[in-house]
N, C-alpha and C. Protein backbone atom coordinates (compact mmCIF):
# COMPACT_ATOMS: atom_id res chain seq x y z
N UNK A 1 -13.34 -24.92 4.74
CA UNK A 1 -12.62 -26.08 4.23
C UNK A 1 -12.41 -25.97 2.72
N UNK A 2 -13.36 -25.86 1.91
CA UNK A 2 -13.41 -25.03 0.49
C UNK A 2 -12.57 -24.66 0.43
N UNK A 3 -12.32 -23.30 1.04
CA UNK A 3 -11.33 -21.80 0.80
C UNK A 3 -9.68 -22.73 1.25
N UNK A 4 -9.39 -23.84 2.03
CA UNK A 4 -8.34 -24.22 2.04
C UNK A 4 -7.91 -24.78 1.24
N UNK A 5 -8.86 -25.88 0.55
CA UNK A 5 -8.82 -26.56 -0.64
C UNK A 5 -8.69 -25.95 -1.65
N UNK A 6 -9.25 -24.84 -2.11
CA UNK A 6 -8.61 -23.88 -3.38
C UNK A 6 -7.62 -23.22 -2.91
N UNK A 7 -7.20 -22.75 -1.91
CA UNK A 7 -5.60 -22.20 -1.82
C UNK A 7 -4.40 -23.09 -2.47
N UNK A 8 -4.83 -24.21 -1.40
CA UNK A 8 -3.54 -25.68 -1.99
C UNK A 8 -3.53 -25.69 -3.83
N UNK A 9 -5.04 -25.60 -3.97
CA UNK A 9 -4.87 -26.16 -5.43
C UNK A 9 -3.74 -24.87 -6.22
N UNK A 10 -4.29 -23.61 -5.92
CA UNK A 10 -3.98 -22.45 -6.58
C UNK A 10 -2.32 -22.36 -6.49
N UNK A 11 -2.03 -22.66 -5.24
CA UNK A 11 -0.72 -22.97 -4.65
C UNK A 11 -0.03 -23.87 -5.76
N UNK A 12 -0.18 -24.72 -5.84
CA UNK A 12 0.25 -25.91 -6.71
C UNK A 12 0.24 -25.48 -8.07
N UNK A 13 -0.72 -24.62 -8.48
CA UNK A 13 -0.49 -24.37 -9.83
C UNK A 13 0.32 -23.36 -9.86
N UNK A 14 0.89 -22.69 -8.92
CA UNK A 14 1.48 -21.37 -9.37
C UNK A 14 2.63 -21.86 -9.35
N UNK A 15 3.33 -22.70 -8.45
CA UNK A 15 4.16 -23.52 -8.18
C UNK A 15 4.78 -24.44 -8.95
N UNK A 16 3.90 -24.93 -9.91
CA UNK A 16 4.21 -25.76 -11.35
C UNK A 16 4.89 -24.90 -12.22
N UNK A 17 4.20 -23.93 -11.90
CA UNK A 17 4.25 -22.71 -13.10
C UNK A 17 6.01 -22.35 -13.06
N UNK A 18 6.23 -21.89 -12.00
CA UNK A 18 7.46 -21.19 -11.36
C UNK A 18 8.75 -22.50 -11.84
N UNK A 19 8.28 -23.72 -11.77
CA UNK A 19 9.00 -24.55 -11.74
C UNK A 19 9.62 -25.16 -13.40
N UNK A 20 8.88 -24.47 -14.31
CA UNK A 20 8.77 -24.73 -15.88
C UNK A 20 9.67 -23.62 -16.28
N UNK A 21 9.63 -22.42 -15.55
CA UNK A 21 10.64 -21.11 -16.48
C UNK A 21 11.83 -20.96 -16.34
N UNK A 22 11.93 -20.22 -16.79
CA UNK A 22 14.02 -19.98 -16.08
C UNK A 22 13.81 -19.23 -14.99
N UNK A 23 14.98 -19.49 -14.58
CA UNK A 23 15.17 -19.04 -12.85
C UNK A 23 15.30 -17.32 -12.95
N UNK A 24 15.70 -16.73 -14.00
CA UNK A 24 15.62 -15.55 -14.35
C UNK A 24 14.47 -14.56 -14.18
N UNK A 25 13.74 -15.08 -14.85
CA UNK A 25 12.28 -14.94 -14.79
C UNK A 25 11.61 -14.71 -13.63
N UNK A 26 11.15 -16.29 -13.22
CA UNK A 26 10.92 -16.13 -11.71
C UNK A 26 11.46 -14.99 -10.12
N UNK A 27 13.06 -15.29 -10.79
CA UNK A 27 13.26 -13.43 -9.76
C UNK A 27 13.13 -12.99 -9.91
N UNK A 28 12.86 -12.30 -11.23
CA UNK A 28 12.31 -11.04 -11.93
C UNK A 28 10.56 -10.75 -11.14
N UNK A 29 9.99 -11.30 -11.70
CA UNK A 29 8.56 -11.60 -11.05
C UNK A 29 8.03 -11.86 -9.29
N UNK A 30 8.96 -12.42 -9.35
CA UNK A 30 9.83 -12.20 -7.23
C UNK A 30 9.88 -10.83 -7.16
N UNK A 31 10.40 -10.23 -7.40
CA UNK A 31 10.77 -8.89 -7.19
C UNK A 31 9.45 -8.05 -7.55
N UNK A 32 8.90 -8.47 -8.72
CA UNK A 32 7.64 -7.67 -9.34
C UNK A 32 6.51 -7.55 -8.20
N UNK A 33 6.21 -8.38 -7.68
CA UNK A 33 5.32 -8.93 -6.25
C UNK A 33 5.86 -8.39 -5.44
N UNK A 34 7.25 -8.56 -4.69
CA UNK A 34 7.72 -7.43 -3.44
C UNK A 34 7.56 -6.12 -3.94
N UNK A 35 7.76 -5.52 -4.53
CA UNK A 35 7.88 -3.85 -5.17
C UNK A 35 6.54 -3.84 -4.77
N UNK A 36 5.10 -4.36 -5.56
CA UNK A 36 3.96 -4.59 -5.42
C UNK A 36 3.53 -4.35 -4.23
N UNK A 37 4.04 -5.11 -3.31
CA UNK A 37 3.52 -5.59 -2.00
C UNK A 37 4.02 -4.32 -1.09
N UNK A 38 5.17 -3.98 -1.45
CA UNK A 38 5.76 -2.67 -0.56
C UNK A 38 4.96 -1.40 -0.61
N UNK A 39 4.70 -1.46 -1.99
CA UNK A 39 3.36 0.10 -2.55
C UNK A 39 2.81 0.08 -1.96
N UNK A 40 1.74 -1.70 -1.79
CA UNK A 40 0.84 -1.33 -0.94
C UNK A 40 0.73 -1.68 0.11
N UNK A 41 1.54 -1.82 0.93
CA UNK A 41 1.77 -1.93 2.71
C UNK A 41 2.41 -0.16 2.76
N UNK A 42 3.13 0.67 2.14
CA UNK A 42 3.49 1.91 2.33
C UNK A 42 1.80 3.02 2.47
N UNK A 43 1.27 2.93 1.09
CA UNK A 43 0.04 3.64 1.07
C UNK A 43 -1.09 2.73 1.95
N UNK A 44 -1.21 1.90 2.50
CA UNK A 44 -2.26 1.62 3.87
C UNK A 44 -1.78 2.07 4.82
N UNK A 45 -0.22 2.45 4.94
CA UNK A 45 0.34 2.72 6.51
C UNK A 45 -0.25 4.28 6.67
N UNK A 46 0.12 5.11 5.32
CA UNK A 46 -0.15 6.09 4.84
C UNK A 46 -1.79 6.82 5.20
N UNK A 47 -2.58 5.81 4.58
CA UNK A 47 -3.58 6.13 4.90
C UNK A 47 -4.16 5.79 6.06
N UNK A 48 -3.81 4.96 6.89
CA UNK A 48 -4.51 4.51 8.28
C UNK A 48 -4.20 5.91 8.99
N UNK A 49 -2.87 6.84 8.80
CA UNK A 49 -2.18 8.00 10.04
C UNK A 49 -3.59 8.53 9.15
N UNK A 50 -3.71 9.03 7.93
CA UNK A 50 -4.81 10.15 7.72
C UNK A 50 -6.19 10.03 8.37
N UNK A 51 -6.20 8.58 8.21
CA UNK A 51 -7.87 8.02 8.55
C UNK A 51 -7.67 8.31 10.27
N UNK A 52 -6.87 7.96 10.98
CA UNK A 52 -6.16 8.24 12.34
C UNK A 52 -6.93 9.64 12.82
N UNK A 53 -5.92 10.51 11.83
CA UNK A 53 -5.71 12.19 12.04
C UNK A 53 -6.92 12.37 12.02
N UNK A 54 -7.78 12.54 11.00
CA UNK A 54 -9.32 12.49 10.58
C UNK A 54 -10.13 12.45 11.74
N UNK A 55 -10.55 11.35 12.33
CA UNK A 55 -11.01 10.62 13.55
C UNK A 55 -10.82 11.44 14.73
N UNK A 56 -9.46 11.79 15.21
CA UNK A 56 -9.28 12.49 16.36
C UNK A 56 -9.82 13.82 16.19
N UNK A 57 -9.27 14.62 15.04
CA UNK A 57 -10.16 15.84 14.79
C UNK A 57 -11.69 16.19 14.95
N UNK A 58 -12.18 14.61 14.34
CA UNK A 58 -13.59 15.22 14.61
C UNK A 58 -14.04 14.64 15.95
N UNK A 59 -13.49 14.57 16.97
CA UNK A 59 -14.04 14.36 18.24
C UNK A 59 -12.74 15.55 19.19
N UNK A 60 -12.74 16.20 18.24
CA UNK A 60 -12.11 17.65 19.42
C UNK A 60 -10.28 17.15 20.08
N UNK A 61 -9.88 15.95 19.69
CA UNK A 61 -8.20 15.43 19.19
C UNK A 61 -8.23 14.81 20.49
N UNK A 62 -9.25 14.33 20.88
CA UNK A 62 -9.12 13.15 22.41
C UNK A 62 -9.46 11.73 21.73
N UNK A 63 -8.76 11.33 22.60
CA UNK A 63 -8.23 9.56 21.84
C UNK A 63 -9.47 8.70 23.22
């Protein structure tokens, strides 16, 4: 219940925040977070096939 209650709050402040700058900005920083977010959803996909590959090898490549 905590951990929901500081989301909302955190929520709200980032949200204030976004709502004070120019709209310029804010897409700019939109974009800064997707780019962000793409790196790292690409290198976990990345590493789960290695961690994958890894795993099967050392049990002789039976799943």
């Amino acid at each position: 219940m905590l951990f929901l209650v500081g989301a909302l709050l955190v929520l709200g402040v980032v949200l204030g925040a976004v709502a004070h700058v120019p709209a310029p900005v804010s897409a700019v920083a939109g974009l800064a977070i997707a780019l962000w977010l793409a790196l790292f959803a690409t290198r976990e996909r990345f590493a789960a096939h290695r961690r994958a590959g890894r795993l099967d090898h050392g049990r002789g490549g039976v799943r």
